[in-house]
C-alpha atoms as a PDB file:
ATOM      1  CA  UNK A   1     102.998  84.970 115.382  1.00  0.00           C
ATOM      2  CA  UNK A   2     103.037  81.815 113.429  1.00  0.00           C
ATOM      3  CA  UNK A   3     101.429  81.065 110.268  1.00  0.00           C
ATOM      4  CA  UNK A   4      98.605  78.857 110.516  1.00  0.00           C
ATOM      5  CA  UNK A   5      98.741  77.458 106.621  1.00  0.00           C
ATOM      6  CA  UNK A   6     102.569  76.805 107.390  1.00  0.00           C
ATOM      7  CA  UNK A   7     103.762  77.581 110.590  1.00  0.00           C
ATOM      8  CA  UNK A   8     106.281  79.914 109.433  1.00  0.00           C
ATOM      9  CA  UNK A   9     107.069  83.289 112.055  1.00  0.00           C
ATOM     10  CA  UNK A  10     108.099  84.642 108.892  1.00  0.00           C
ATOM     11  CA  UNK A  11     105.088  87.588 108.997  1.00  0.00           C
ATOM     12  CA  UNK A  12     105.412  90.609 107.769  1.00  0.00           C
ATOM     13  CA  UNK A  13     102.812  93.388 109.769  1.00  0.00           C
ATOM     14  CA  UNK A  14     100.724  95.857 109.469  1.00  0.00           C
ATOM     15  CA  UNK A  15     100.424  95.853 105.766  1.00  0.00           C
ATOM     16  CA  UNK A  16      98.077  99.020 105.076  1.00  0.00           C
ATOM     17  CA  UNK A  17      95.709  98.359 102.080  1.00  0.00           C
ATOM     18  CA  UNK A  18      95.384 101.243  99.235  1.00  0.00           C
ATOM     19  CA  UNK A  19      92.670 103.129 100.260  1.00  0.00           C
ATOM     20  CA  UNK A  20      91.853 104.217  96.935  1.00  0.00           C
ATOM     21  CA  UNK A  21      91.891 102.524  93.216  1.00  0.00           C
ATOM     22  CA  UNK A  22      90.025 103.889  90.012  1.00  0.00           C
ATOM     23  CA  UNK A  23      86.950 102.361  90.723  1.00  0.00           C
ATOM     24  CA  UNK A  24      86.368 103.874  94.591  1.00  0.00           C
ATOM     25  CA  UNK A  25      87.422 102.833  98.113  1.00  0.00           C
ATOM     26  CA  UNK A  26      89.050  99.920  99.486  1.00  0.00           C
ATOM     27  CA  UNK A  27      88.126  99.133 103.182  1.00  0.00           C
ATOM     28  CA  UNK A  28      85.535  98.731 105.780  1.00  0.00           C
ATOM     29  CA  UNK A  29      82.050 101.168 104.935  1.00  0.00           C
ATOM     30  CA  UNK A  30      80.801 102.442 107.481  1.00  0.00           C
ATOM     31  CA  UNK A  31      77.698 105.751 107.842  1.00  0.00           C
ATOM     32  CA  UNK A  32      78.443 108.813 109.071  1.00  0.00           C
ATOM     33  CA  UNK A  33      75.456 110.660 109.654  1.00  0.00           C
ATOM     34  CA  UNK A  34      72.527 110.379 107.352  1.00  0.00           C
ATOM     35  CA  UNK A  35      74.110 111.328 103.840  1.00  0.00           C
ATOM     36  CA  UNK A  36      78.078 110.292 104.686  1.00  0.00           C
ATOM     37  CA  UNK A  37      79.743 107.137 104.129  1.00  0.00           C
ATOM     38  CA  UNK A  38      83.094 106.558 105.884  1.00  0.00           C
ATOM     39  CA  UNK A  39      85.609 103.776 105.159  1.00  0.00           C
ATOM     40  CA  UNK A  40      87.298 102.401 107.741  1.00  0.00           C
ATOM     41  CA  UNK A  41      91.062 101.951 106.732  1.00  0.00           C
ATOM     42  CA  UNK A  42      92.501  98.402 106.889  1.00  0.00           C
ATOM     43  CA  UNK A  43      95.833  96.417 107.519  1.00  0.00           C
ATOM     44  CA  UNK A  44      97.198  92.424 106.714  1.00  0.00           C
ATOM     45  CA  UNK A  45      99.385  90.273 108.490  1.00  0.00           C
ATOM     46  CA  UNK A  46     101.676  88.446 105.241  1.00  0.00           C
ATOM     47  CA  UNK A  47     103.560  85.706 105.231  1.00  0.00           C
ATOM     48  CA  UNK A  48     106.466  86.138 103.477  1.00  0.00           C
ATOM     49  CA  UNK A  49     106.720  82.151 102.888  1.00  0.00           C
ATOM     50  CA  UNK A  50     103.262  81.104 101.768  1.00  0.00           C
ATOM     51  CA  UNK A  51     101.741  84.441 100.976  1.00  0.00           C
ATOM     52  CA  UNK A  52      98.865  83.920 102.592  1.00  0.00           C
ATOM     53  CA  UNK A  53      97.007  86.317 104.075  1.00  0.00           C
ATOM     54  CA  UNK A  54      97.439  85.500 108.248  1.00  0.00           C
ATOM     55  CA  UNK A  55      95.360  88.317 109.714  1.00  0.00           C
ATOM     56  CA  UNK A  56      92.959  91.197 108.447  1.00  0.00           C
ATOM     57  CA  UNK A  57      92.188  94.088 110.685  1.00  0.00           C
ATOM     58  CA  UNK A  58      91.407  98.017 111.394  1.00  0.00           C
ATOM     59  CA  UNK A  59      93.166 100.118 114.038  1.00  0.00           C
ATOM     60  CA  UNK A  60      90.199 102.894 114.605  1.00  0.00           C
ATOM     61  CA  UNK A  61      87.571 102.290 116.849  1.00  0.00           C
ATOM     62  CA  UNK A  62      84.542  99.737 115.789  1.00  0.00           C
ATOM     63  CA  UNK A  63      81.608 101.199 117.539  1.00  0.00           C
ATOM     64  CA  UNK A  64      80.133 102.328 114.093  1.00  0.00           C
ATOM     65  CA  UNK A  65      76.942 102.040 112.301  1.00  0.00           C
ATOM     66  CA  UNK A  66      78.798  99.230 109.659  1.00  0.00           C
ATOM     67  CA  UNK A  67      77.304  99.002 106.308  1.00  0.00           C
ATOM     68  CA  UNK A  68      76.336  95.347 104.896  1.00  0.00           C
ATOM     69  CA  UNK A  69      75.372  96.391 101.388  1.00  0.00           C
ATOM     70  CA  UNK A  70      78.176  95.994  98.796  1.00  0.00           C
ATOM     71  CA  UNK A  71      78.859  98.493  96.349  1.00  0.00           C
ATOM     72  CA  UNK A  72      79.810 102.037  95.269  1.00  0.00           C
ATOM     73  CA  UNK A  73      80.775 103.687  98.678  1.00  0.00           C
ATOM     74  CA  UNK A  74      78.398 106.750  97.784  1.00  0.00           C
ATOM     75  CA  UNK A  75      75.435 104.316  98.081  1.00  0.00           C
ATOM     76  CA  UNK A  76      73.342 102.920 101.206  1.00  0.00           C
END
């Protein structure tokens, strides 16, 4: 893999993201059920020369009802 800012192969994978921090969940929110939010954990492709982010992505499976409403992950 190359990086597209720099063209480096210098790319560090599968970074997972903290999937917690004080204020709640970091990731991808997703409903389970009618009362349940899930978040979807998620990983970043580095490179180590530019830092830029290359690639963002999740491992589990995508056929999920996604949420599109930003905030708290105990809200719908």
């Amino acid at each position: 893999m190359k990086c597209p800012y720099c063209g480096s192969e210098n790319i560090e994978q599968g970074i997972a993201w903290g999937k917690t921090v004080d204020t709640g969940c970091v990731g991808l929110k997703y409903t389970r059920g009618t009362l349940w939010t899930g978040i979807a954990q998620v990983y970043s492709d580095l490179c180590l020369d530019c830092r830029a982010i290359v690639k963002t992505y999740i491992k589990e499976d995508v056929n999920k009802d996604w949420s599109h409403e930003a905030g708290s992950r105990y809200t719908r």
